[in-house]
Protein backbone atom coordinates (compact mmCIF):
# COMPACT_ATOMS: atom_id res chain seq x y z
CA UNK A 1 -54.53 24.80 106.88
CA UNK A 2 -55.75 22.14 108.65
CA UNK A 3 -54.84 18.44 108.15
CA UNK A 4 -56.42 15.12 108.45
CA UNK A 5 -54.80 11.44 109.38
CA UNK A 6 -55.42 9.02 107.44
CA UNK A 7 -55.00 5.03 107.61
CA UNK A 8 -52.87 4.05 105.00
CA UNK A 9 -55.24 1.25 103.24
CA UNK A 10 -57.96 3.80 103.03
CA UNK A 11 -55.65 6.51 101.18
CA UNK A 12 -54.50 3.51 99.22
CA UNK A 13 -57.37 2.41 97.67
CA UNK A 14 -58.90 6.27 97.04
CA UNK A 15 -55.77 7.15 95.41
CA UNK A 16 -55.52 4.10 93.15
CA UNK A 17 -59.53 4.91 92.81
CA UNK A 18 -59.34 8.54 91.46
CA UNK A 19 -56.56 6.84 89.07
CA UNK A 20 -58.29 4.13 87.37
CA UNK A 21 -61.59 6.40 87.19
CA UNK A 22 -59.49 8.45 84.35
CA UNK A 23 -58.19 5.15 82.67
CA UNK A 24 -55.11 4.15 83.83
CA UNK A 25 -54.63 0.63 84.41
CA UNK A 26 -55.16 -0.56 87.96
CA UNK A 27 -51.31 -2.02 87.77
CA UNK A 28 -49.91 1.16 87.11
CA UNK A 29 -52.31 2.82 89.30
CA UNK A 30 -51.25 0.54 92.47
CA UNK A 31 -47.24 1.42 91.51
CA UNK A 32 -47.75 5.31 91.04
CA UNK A 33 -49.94 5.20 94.77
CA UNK A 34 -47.46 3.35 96.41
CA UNK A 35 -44.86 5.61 95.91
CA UNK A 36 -46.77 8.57 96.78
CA UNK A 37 -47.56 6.98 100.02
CA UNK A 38 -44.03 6.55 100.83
CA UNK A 39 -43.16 9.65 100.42
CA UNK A 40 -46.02 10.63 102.63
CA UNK A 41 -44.95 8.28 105.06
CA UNK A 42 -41.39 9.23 105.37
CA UNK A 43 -43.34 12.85 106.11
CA UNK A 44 -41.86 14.19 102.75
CA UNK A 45 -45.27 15.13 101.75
CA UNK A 46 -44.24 17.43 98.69
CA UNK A 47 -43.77 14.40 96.80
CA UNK A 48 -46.99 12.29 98.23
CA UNK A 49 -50.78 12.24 97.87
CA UNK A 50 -50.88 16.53 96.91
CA UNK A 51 -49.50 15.45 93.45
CA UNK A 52 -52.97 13.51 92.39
CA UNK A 53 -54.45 16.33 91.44
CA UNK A 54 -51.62 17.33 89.25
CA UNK A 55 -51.55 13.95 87.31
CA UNK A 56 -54.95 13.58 87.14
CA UNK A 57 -55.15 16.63 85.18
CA UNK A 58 -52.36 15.94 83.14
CA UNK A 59 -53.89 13.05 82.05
CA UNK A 60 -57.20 14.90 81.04
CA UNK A 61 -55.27 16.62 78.74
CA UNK A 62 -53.25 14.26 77.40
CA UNK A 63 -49.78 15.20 78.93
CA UNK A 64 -49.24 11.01 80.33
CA UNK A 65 -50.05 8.35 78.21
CA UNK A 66 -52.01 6.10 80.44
CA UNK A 67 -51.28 2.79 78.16
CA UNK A 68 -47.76 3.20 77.33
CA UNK A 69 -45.48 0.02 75.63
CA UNK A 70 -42.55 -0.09 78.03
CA UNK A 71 -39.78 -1.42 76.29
CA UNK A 72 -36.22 -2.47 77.04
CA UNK A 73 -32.72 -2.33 74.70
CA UNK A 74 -29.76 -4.12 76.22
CA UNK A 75 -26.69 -1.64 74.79
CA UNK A 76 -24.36 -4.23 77.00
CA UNK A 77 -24.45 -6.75 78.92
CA UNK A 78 -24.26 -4.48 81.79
CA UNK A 79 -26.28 -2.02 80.18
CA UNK A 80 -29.53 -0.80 78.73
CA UNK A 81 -32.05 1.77 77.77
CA UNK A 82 -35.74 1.76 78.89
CA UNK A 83 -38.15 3.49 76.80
CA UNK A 84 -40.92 4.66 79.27
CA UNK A 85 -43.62 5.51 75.84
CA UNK A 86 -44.19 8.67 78.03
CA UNK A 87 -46.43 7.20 80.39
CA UNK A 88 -46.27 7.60 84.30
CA UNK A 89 -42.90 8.17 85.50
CA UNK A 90 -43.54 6.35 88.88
CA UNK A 91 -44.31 3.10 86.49
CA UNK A 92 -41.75 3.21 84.27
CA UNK A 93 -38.72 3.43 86.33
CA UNK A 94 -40.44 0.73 88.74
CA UNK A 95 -40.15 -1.30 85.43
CA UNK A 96 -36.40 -0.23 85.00
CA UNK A 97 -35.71 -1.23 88.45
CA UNK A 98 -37.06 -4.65 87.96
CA UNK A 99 -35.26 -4.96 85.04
CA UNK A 100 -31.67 -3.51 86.60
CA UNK A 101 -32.13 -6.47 89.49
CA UNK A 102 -32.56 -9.15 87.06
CA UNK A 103 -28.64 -8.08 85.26
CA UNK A 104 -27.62 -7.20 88.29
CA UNK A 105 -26.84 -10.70 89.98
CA UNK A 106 -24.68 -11.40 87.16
CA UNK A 107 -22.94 -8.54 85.71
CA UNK A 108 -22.40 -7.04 89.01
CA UNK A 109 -22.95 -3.09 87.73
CA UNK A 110 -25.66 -2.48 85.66
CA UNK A 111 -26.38 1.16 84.70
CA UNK A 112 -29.97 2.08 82.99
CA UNK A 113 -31.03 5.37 80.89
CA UNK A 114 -34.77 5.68 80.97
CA UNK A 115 -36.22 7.87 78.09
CA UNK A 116 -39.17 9.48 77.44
CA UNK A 117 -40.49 9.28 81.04
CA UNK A 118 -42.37 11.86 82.93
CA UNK A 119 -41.94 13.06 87.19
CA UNK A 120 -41.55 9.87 88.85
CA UNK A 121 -42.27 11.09 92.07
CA UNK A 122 -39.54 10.53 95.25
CA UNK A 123 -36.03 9.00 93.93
CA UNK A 124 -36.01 7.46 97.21
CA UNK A 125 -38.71 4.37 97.27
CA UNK A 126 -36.42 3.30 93.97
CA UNK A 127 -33.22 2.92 95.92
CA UNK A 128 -34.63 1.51 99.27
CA UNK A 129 -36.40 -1.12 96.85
CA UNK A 130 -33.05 -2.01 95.38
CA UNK A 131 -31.18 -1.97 98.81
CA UNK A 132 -34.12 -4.42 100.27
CA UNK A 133 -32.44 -6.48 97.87
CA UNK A 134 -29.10 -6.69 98.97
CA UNK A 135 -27.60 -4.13 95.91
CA UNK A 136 -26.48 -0.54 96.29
CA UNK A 137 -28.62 1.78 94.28
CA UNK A 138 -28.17 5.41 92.91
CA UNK A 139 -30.71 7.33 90.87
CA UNK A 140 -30.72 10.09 88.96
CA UNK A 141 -33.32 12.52 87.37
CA UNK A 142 -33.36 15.48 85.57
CA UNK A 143 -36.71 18.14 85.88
CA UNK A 144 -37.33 21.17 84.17
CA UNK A 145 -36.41 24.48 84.62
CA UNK A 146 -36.39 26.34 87.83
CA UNK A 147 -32.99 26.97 89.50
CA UNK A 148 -30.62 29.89 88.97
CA UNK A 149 -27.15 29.18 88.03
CA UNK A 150 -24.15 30.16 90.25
CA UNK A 151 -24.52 34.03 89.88
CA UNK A 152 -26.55 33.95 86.97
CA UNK A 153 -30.01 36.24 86.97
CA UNK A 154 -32.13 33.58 84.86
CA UNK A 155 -33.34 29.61 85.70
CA UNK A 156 -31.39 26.91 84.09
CA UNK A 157 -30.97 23.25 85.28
CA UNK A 158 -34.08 21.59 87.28
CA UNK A 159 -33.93 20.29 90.83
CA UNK A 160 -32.47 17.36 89.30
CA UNK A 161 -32.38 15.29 92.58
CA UNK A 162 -30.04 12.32 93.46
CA UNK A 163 -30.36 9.64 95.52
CA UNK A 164 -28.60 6.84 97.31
CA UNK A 165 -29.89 3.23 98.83
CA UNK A 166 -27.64 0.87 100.71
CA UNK A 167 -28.45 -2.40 101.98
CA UNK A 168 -27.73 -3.24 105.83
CA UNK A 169 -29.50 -6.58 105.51
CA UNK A 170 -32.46 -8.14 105.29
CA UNK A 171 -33.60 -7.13 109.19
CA UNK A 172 -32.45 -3.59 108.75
CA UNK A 173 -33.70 -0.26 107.57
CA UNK A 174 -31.76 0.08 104.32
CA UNK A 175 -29.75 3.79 104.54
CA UNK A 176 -31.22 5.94 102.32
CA UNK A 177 -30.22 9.59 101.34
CA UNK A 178 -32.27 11.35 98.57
CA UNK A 179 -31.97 15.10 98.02
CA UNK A 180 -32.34 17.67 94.95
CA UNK A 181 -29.45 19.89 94.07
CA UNK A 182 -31.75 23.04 94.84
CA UNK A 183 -31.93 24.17 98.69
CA UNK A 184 -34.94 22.68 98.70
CA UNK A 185 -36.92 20.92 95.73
CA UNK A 186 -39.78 22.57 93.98
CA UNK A 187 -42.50 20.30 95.75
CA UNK A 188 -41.75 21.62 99.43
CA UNK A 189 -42.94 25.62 97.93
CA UNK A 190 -45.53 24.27 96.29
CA UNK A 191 -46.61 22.21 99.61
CA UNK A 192 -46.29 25.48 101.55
CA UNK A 193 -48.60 27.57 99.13
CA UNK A 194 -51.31 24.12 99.74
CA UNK A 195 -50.68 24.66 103.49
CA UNK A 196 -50.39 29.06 103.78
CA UNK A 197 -47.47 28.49 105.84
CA UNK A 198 -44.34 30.39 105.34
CA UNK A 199 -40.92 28.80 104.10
CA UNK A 200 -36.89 29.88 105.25
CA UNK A 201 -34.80 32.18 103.46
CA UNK A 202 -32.24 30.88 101.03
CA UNK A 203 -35.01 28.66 99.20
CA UNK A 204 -35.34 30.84 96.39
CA UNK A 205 -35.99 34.13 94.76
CA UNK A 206 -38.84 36.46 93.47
CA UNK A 207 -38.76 37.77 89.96
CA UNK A 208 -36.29 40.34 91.03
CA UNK A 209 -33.95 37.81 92.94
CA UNK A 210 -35.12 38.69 96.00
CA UNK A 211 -34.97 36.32 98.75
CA UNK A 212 -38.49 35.63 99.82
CA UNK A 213 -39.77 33.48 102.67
CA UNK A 214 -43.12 33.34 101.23
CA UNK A 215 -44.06 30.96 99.01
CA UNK A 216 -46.32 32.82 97.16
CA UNK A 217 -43.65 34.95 95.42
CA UNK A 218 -41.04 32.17 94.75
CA UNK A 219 -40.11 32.53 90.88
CA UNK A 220 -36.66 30.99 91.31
CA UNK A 221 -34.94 28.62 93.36
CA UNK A 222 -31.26 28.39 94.35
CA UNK A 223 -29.02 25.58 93.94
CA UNK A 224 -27.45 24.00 97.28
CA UNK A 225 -24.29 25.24 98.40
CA UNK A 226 -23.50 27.74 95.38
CA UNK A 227 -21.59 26.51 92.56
CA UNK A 228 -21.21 23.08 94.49
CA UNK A 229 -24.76 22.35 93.92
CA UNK A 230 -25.15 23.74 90.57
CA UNK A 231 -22.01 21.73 89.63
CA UNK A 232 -23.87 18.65 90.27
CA UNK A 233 -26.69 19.78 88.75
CA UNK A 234 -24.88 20.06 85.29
CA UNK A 235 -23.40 16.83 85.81
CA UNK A 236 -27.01 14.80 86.32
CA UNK A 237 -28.19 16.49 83.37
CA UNK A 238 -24.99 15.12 81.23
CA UNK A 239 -26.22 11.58 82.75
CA UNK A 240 -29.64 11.69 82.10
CA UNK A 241 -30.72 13.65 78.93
CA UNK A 242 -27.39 14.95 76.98
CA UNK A 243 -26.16 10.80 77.63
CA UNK A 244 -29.74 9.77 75.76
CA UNK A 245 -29.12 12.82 73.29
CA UNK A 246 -32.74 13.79 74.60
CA UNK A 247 -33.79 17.00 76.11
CA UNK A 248 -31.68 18.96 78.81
CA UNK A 249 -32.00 22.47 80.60
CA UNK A 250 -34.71 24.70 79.61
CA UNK A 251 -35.73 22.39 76.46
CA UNK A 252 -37.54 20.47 78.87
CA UNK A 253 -40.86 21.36 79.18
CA UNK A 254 -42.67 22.43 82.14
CA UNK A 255 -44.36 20.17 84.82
CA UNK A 256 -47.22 22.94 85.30
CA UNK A 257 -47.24 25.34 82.68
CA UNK A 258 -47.49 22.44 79.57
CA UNK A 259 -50.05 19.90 80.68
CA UNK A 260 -51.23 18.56 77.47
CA UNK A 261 -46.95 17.99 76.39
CA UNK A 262 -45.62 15.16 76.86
CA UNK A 263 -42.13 15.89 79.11
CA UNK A 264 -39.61 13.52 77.52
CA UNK A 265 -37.67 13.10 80.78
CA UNK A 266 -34.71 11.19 81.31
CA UNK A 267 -33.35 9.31 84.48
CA UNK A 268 -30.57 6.79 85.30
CA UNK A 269 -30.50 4.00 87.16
CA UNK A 270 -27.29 2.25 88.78
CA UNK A 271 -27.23 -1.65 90.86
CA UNK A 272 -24.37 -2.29 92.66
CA UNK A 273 -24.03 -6.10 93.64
CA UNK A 274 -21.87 -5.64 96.77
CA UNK A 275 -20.68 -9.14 96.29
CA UNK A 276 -18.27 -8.27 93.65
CA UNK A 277 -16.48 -5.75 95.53
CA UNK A 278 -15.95 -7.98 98.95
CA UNK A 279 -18.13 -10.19 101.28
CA UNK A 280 -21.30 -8.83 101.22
CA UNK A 281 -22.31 -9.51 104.60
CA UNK A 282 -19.13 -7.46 106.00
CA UNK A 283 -20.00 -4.53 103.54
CA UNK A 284 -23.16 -4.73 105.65
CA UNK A 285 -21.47 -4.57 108.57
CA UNK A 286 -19.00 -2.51 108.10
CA UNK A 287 -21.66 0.22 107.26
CA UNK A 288 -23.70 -0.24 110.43
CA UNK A 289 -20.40 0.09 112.54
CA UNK A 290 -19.73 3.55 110.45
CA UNK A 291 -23.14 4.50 111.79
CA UNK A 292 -22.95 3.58 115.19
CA UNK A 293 -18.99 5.30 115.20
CA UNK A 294 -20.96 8.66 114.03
CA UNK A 295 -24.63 8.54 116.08
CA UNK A 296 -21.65 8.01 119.31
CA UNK A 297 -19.98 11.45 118.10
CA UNK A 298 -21.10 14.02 120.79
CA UNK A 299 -22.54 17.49 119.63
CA UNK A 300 -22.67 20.51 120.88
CA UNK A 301 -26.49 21.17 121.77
CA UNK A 302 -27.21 17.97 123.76
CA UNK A 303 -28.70 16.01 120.84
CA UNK A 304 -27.67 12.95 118.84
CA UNK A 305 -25.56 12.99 115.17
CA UNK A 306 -28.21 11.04 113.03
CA UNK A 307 -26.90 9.44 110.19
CA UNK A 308 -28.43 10.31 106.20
CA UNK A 309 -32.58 9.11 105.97
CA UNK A 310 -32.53 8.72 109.75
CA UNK A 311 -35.34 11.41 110.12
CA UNK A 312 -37.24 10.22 107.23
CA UNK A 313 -37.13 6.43 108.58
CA UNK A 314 -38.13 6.84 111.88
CA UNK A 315 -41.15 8.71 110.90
CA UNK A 316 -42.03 5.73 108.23
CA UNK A 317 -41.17 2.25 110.28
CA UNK A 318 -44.28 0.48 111.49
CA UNK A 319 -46.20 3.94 110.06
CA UNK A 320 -49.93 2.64 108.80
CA UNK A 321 -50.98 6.27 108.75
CA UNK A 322 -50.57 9.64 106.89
CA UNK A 323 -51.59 13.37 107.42
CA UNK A 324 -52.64 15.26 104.31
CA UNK A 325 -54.83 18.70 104.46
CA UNK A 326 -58.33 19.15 104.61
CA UNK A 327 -58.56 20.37 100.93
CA UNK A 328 -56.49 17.05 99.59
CA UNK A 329 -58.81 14.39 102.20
CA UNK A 330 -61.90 16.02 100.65
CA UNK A 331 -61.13 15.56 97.07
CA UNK A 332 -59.80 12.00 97.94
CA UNK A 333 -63.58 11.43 98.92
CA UNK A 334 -64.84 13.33 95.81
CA UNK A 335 -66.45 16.08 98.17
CA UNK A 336 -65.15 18.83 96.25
CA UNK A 337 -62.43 19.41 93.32
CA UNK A 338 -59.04 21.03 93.86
């Protein structure tokens, strides 16, 4: 299919458009665009601008609640639950983040369990905003079902990605590594099918448990590494929804088949304040040496060892445009509906 650049602004402001045009408030609008956008930007377009359509539906029928009460309980004084009201996932944990910061320069850990949220989009614009702060960040989120289990025949766990951010200070890109526990998560098939292009083997299944490389008949996918992957795919569902005694596993109901359900999904949130581990400033440095000791490590084709989000972040520094396809640019300008 073929694709379109865009300048950033311009997506901007259609996005946010097509958003408030269904009722959402422009604040919330503004935070859900921006994080599509990065994800676009960092060329992870699975999680970007294609998932409008998706919301924007869900929200005709009644699956987001566009003017939720976001609420906070402090459980400790290094910890707390956020309770999202089921609104837009993207908003709420932006709001949890906030939040996180504010215990953070005090209490030095601060862990967060988010309940009834909904997809949130890319784990990773939440950690690089806490590591542009000077804290460490991890993430966690559960999804619904789609991944086998380690030799089993029938989906269990989600995706359920992770995701790291770590500060290098306040001139540097802060490292960022965010990754489901599937080969690949859902969004990347699902971009595929948008674009007709095909996808590797080892994503996922058909029906049958077939490997597949096209898109079209991916029922399944396949956790990372074997039981490695689906190990730590149990585990973020133990942190996220059986730690909120909320939904888990296949209770969770689906992103695409259940539009007018609210999803009750759960994420955590951890902030790290460096500074009460050692000198900040040498944490910082310390982790750019580490970098420059592996990007020196030869390899065996010619090219360089590139260090976790180094792909993603040279595609997004000093980026003020993005490339969606055709079909996604024309319903951006209203020409036709996808």
């Amino acid at each position: 299919m073929s694709t379109v650049t865009i300048n950033v602004k311009e997506a901007r402001r259609k996005a946010v458009k097509k958003f408030t045009d269904l009722g959402l408030g422009k604040k919330h609008a503004c935070v859900v665009t921006e994080v599509l956008l990065h994800a676009d930007q960092r060329g992870v377009s699975s999680h970007g601008l294609m998932r409008i359509e998706h919301y924007l539906e869900r929200i005709r029928q009644g699956g987001l609640n566009i003017s939720p009460n976001v609420t906070f309980e402090d459980t400790s004084g290094s910890s707390f639950i956020c309770d999202g009201d089921d609104g837009m996932g993207h908003y709420i944990v932006n709001c949890a983040v906030d939040y996180a910061l504010e215990k953070a320069e005090e209490q030095g850990v601060v862990m967060g369990l988010i309940k009834k949220s909904s997809h949130c989009g890319a784990l990773s614009y939440f950690v690089k905003e806490i590591a542009e702060q000077g804290y460490i960040g991890i993430m966690l989120s559960q999804t619904d079902t789609i991944a086998v289990p380690f030799k089993g025949t029938s989906p269990y766990f989600g995706s359920n990605p992770i995701a790291f951010g770590f500060p290098k200070g306040k001139q540097e890109y802060p490292t960022i590594i965010d990754m489901a526990t599937t080969e690949v998560a859902l969004g990347k098939v699902l971009h595929a099918q948008d674009n007709g292009s095909q996808i590797p083997y080892g994503w996922g299944t058909d029906e049958e448990g077939r490997e597949t490389d096209n898109p079209n008949e991916i029922k399944y996918l396949k956790h990372f590494g074997g039981p490695k992957g689906y190990a730590l795919a149990f585990a973020i569902d133990v942190l996220t929804g059986i730690l909120g005694n909320e939904s888990y596993g296949t209770n969770i109901p689906s992103m695409y088949k259940e539009l007018g359900k609210f999803r009750n999904l759960s994420q955590s949130i951890i902030v790290i304040n460096p500074k009460m581990f050692g000198d900040n400033l040498l944490f910082e440095k310390l982790l750019q040496q580490m970098e420059t000791e592996l990007k020196d490590i030869p390899t065996s084709d010619g090219s360089k060892v590139k260090v976790p989000g180094d792909i993603e972040k040279d595609k997004a520094v000093g980026s003020d445009e993005v490339v969606i396809n055709n079909k996604l640019y024309k319903f951006l300008n209203g020409e036709e509906e996808q």
